[in-house]
Protein backbone atom coordinates (compact mmCIF):
# COMPACT_ATOMS: atom_id res chain seq x y z
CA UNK A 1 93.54 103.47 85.22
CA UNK A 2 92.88 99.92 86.75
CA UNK A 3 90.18 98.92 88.68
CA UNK A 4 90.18 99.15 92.22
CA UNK A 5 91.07 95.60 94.07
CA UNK A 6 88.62 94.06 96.29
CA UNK A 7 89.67 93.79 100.00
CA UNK A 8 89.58 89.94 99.25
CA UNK A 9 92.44 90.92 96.62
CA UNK A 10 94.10 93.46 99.14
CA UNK A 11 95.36 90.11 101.20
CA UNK A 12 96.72 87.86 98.00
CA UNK A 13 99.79 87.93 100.30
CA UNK A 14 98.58 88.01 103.44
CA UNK A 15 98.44 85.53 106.21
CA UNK A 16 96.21 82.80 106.37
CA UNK A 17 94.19 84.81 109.09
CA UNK A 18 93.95 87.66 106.40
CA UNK A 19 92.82 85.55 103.92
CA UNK A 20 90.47 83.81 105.85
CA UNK A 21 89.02 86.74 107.39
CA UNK A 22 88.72 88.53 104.17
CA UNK A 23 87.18 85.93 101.96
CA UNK A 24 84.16 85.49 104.67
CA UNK A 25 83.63 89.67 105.12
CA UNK A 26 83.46 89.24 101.21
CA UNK A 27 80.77 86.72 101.11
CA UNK A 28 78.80 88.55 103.95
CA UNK A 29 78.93 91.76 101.72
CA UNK A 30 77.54 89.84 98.82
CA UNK A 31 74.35 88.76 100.99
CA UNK A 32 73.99 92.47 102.18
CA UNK A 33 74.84 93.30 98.29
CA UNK A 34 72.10 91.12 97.01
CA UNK A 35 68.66 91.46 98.97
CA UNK A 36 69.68 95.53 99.00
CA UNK A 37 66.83 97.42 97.39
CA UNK A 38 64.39 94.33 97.24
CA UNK A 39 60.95 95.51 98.45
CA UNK A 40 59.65 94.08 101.51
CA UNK A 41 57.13 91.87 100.01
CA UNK A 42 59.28 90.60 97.18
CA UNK A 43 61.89 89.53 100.12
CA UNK A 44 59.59 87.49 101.61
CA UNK A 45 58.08 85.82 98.65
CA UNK A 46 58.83 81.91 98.06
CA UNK A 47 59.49 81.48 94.69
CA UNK A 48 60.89 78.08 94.87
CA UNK A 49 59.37 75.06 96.57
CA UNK A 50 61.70 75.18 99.56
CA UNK A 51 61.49 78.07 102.88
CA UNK A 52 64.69 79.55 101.03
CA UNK A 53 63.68 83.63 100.46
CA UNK A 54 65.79 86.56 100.16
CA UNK A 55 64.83 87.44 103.88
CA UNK A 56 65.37 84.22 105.14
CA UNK A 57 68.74 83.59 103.99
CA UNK A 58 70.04 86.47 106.45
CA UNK A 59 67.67 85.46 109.02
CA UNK A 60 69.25 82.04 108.72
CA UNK A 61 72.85 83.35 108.18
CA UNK A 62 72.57 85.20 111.05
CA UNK A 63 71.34 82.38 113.08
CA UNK A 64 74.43 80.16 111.60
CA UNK A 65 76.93 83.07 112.91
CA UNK A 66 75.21 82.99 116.36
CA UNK A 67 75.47 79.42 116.34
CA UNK A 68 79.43 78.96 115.12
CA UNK A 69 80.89 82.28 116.57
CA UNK A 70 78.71 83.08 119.55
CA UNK A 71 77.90 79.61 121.15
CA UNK A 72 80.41 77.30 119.64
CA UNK A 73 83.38 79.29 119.60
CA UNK A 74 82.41 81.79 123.03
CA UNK A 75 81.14 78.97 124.47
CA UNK A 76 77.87 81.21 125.30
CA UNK A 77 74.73 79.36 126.57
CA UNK A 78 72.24 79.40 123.62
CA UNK A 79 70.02 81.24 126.56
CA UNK A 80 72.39 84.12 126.90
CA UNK A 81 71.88 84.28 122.80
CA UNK A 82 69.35 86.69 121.70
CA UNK A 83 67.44 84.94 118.47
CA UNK A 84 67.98 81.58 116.86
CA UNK A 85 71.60 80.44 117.02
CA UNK A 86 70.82 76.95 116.29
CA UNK A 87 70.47 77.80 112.43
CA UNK A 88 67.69 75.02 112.33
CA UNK A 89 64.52 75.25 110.16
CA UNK A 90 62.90 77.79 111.92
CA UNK A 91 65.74 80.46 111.33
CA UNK A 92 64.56 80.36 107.88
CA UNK A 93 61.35 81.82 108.37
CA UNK A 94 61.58 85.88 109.23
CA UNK A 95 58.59 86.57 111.90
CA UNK A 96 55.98 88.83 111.40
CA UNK A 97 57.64 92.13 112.44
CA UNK A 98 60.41 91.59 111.11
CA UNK A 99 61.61 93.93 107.98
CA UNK A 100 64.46 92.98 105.70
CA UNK A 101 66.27 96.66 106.47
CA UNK A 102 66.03 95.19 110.38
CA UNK A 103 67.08 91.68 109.35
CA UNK A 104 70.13 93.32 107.33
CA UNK A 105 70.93 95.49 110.56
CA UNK A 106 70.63 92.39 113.11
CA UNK A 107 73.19 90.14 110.46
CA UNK A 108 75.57 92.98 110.12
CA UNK A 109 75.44 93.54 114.02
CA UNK A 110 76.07 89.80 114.70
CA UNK A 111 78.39 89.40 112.09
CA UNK A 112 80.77 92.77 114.03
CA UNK A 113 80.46 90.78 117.15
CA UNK A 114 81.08 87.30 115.38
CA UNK A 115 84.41 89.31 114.54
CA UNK A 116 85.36 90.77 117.98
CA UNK A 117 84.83 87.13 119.34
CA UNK A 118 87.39 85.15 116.83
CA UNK A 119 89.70 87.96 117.57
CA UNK A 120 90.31 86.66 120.81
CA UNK A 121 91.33 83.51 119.44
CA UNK A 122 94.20 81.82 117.57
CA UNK A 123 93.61 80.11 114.33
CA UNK A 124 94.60 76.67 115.97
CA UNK A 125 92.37 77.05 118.73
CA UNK A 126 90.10 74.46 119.44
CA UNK A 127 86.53 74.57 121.94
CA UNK A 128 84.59 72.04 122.75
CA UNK A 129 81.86 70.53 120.23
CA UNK A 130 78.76 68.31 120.89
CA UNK A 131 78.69 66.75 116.88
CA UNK A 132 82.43 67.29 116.20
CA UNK A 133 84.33 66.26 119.56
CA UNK A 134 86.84 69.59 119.23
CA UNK A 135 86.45 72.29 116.20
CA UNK A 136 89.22 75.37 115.58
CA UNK A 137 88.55 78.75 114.51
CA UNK A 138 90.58 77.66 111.49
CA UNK A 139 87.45 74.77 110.52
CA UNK A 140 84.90 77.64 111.74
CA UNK A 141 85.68 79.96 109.56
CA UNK A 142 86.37 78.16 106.71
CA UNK A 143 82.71 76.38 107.22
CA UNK A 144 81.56 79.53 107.37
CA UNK A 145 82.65 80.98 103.73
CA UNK A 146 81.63 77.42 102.81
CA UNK A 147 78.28 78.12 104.39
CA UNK A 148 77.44 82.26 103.40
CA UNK A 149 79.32 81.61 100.17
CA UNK A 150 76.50 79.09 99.18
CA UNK A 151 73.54 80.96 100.50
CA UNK A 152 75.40 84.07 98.73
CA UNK A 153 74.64 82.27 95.55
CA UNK A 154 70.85 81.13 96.21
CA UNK A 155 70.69 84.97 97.19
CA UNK A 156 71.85 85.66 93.64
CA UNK A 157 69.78 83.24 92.23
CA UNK A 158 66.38 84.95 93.92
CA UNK A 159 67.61 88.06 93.18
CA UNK A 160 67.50 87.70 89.60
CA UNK A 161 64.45 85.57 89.99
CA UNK A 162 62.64 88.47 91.75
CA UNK A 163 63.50 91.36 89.47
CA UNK A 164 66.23 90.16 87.10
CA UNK A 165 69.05 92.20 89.00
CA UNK A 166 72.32 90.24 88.39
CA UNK A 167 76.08 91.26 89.75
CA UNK A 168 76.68 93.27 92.43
């Protein structure tokens, strides 16, 4: 009996949409994957010299999804934005009430609407930028598995740090 495939492997045909769309869910499910079952404390513990902690990474990812689906690609006024969508140093740093099961919640909930928003739009549609002049969804999402894919391996790195868990 062979082993399941991988939704990222369900598309190895697909369209360049597909793929695109399937290789950044997979990365986002590796985050969730990798601070699941870390206790509260341990998520919030700095055990490298930079802000990077299991809790920050999806704090900040969430603030980077915010920033490239929500306000560059809807166009939405950063005020309109509940949280950080800047994705600046401060979205690094969870607050005081915050709890990595709410963090997790808040990512997955931004990440469903970061989805619902690029569906309305074509891969070769552009919107306005401020740094890049125009950007596409096509650059935005690939910047994005650029983006979660390398906090997705700092995440595994801290995981195994923090209680030697490797894998998924």
């Amino acid at each position: 009996m062979s082993t399941p495939l991988w939704p990222e492997e369900l598309v190895s045909t697909g369209t360049e949409r597909d793929v695109l769309e399937a290789f950044l869910d997979c990365q986002r499910r590796q985050i969730v994957a990798k601070v699941a079952g870390v206790p509260e404390e341990a998520a919030r513990r700095r055990i490298v010299p930079s802000k990077t902690t299991l809790a920050g990474l999806v704090k900040h990812l969430t603030a980077v999804e915010r920033n490239w689906f929500h306000r560059q690609l809807a166009q939405r006024d950063p005020a309109d934005i509940p949280g950080n969508s800047r994705g600046d140093d401060e979205s690094w740093e969870p607050g005081p009430d915050d709890t990595l099961d709410g963090l997790v919640a808040e990512y997955e909930r931004v990440c469903q609407e970061s989805r619902r928003i690029a569906a309305g739009f074509a891969l070769d549609d552009t919107v306005p930028s401020k740094r890049l002049g125009e950007v596409s969804l096509r650059w935005i999402y690939a910047h994005m598995i650029e983006e979660t894919a390398q906090h997705a391996g700092h995440a595994d790195i801290l995981r195994e740090l923090t209680d030697g868990a490797t894998g998924l």
